[in-house]
N, C-alpha and C. Protein backbone atom coordinates (compact mmCIF):
# COMPACT_ATOMS: atom_id res chain seq x y z
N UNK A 1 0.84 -1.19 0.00
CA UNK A 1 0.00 0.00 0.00
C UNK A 1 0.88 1.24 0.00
N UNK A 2 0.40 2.23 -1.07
CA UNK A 2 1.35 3.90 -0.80
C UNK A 2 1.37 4.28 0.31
N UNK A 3 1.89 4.98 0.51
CA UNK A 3 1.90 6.15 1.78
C UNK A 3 1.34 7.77 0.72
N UNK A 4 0.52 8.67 0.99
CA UNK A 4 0.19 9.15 0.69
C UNK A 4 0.34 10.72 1.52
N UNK A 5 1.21 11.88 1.07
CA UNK A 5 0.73 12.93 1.98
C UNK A 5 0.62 14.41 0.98
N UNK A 6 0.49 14.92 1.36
CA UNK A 6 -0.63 15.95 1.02
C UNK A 6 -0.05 17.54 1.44
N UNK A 7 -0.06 18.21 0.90
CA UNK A 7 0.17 19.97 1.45
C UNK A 7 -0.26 20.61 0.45
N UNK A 8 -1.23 21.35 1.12
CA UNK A 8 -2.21 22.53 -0.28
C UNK A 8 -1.65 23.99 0.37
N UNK A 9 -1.41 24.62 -0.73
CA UNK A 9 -1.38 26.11 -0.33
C UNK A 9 -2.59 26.80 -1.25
N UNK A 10 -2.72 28.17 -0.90
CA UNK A 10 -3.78 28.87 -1.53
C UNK A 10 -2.99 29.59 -2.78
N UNK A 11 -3.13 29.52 -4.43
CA UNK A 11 -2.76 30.22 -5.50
C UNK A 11 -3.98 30.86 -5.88
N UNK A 12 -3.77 32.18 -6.74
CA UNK A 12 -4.55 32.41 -7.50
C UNK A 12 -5.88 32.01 -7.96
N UNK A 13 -7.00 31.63 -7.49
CA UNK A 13 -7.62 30.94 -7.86
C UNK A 13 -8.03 29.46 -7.77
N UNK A 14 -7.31 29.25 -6.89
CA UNK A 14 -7.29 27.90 -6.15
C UNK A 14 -6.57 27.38 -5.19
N UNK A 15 -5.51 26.32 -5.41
CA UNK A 15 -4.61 25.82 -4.64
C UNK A 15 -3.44 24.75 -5.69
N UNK A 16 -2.31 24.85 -4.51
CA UNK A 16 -1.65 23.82 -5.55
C UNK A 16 -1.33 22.74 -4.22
N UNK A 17 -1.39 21.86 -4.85
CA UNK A 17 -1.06 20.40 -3.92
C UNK A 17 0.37 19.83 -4.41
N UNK A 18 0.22 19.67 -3.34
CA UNK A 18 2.23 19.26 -3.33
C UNK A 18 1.88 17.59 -2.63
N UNK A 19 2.26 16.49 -3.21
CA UNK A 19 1.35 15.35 -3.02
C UNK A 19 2.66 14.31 -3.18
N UNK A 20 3.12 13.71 -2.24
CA UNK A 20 4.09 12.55 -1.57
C UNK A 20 3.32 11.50 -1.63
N UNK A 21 4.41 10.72 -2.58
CA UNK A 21 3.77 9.34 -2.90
C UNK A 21 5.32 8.57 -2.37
N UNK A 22 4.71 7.32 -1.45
CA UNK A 22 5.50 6.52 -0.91
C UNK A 22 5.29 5.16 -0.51
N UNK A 23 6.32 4.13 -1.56
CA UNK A 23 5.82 2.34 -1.93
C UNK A 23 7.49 1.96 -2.08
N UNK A 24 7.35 1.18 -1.78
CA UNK A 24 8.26 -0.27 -1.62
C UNK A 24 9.73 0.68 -1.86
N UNK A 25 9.68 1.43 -0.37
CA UNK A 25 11.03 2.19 -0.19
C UNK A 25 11.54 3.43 -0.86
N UNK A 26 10.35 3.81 -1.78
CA UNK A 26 11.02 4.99 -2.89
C UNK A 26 9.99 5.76 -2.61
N UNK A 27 10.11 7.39 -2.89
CA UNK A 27 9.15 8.42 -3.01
C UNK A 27 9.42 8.87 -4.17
N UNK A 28 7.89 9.44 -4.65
CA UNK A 28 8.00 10.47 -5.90
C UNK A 28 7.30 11.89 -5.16
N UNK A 29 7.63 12.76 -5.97
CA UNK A 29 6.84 14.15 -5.63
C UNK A 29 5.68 14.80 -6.86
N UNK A 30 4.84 15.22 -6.42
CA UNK A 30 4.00 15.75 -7.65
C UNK A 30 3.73 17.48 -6.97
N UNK A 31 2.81 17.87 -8.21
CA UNK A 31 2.43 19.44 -7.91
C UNK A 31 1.44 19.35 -8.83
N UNK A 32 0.49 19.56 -8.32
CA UNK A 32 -1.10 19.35 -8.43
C UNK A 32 -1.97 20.92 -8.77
N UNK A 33 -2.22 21.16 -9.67
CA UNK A 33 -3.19 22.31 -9.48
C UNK A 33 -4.79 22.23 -9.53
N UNK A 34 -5.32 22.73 -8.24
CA UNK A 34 -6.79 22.63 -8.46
C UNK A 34 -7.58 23.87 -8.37
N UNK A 35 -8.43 23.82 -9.42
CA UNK A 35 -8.77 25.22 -9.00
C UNK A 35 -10.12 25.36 -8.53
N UNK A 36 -11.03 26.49 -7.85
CA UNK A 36 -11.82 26.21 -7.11
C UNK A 36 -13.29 25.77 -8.14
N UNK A 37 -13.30 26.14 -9.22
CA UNK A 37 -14.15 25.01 -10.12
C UNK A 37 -13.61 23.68 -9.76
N UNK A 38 -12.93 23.53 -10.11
CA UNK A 38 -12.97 21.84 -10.08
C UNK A 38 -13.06 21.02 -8.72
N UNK A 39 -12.76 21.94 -7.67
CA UNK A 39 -12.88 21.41 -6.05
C UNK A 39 -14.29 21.63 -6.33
N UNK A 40 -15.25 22.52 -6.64
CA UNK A 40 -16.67 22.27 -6.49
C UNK A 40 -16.95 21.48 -7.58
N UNK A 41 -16.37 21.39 -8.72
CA UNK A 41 -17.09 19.75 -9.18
C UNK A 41 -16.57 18.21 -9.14
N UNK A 42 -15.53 18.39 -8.67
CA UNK A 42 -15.09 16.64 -8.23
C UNK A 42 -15.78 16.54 -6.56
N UNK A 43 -15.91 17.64 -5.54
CA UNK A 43 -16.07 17.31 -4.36
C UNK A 43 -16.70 18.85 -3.99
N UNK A 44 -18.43 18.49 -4.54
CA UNK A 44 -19.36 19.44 -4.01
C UNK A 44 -19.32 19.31 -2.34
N UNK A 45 -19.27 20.90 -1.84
CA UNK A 45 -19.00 21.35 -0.45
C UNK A 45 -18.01 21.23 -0.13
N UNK A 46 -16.85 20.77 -0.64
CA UNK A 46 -15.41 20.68 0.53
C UNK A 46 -15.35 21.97 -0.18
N UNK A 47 -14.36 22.46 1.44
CA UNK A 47 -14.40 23.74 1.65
C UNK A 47 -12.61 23.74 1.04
N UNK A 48 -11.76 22.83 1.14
CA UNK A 48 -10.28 22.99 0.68
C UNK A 48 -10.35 21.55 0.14
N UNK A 49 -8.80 21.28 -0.83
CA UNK A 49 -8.72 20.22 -2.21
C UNK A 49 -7.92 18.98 -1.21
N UNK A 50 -7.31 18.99 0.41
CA UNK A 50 -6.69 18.14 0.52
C UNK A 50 -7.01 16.62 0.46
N UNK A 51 -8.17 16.28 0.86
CA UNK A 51 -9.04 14.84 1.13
C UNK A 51 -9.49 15.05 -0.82
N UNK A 52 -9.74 15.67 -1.71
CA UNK A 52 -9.41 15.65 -3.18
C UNK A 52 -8.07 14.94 -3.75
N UNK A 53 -7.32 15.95 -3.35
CA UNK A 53 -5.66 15.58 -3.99
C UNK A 53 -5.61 13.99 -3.70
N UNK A 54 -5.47 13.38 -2.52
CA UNK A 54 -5.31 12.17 -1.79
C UNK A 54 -6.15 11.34 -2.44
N UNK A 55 -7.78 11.37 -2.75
CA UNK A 55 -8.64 10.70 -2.72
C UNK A 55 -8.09 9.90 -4.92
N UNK A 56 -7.98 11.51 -5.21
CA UNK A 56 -7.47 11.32 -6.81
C UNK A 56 -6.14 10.52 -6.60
N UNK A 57 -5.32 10.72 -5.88
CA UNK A 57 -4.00 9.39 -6.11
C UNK A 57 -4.53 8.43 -5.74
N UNK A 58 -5.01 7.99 -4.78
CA UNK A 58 -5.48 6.57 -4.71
C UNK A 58 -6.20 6.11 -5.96
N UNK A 59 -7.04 7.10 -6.50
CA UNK A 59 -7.63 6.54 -7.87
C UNK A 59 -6.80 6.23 -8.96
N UNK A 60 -5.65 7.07 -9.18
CA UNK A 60 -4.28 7.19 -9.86
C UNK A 60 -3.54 6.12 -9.83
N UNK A 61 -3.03 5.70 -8.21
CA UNK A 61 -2.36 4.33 -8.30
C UNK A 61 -3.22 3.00 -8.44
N UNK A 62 -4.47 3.24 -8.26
CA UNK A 62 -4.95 1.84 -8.44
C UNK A 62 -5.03 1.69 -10.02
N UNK A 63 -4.49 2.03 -10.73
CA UNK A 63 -4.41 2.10 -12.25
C UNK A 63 -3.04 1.91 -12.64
N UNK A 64 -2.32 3.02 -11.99
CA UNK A 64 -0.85 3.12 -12.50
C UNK A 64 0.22 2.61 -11.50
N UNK A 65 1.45 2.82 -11.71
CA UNK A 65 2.86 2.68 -10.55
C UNK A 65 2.87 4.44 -10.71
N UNK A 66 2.94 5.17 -8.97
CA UNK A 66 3.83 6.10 -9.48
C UNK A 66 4.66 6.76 -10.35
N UNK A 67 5.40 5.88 -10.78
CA UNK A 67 6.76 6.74 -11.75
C UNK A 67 5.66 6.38 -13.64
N UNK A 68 4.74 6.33 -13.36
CA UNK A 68 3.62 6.75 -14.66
C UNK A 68 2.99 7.78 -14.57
N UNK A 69 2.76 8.26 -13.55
CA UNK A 69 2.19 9.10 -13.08
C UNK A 69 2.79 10.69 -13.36
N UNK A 70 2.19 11.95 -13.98
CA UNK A 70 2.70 12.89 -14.56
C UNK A 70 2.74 13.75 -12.84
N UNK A 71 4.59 14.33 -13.15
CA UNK A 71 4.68 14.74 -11.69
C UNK A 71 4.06 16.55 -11.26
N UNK A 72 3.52 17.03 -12.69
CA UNK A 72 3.02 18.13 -12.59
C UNK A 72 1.97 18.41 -13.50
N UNK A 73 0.36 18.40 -12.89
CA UNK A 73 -0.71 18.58 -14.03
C UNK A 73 -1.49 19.26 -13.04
N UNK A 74 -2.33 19.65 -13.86
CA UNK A 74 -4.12 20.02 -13.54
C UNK A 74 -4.97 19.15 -13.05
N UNK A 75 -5.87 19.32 -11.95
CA UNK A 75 -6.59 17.86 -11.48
C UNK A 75 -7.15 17.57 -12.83
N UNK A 76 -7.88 18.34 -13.53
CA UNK A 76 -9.00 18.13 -14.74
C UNK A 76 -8.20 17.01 -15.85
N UNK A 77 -7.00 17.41 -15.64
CA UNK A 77 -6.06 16.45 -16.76
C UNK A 77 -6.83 14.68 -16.70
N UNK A 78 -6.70 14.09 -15.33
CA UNK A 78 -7.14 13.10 -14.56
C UNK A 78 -8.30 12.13 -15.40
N UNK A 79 -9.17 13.32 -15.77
CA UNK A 79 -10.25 12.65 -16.88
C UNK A 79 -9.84 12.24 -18.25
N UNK A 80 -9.20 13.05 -18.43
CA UNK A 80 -8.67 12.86 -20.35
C UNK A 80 -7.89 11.62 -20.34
N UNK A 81 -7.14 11.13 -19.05
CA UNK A 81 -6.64 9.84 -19.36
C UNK A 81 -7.76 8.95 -19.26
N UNK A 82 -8.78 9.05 -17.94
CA UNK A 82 -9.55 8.77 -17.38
C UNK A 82 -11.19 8.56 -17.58
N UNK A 83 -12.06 8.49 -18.48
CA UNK A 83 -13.12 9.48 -18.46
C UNK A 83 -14.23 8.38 -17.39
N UNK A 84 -13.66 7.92 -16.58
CA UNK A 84 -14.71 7.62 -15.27
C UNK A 84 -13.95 8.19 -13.86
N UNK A 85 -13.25 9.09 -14.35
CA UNK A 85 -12.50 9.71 -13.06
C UNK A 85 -13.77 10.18 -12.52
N UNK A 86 -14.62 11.24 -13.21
CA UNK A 86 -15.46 11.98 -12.44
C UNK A 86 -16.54 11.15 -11.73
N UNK A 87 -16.71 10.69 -12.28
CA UNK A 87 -17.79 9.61 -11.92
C UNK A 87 -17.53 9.14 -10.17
N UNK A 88 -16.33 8.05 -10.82
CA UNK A 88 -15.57 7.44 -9.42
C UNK A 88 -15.15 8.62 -8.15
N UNK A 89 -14.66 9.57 -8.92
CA UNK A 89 -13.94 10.42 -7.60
C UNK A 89 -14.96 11.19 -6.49
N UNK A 90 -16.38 11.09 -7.44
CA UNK A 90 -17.66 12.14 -6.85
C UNK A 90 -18.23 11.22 -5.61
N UNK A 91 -18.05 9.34 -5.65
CA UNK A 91 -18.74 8.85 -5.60
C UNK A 91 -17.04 8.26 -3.42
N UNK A 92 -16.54 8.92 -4.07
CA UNK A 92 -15.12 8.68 -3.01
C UNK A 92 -15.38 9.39 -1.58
């Protein structure tokens, strides 16, 4: 199982997630941008993206290994590989 951690700051218009992924002794780092559209449509009412960021890697690795994983995107990217991300992530 990953180890998963998480740090959002407030940008422009949203937040960026800084998101620690950690499996079988190795870490990767990502940088996540969400903006407050997309926190209200992947996760109507959360008030900040952290239980988002987290909830989307777990959806991420149960698909991929980390080091597939793009270490700097847009949450929205998520679907275009994905198109039951929204679905699944609403339902998380």
């Amino acid at each position: 199982m990953s180890q998963i951690a998480v740090e959002c700051s407030s940008v422009d218009g949203g937040w960026l997630a800084c998101v620690t992924v950690t499996d079988h002794g190795s870490s990767r780092e990502y940088e996540v941008a969400i903006s407050q559209a997309e926190l209200r449509r992947y996760a109507p009412g959360a008030s900040e993206p952290s239980l988002l960021a987290r909830r989307s890697f777990e959806f991420l690795l149960s698909r991929e290994p980390k080091e597939s994983i793009l270490t700097s995107f847009a949450l929205s990217v998520i679907a275009r590989y994905y198109p039951e991300y929204e679905r699944e992530i609403r339902r998380r």
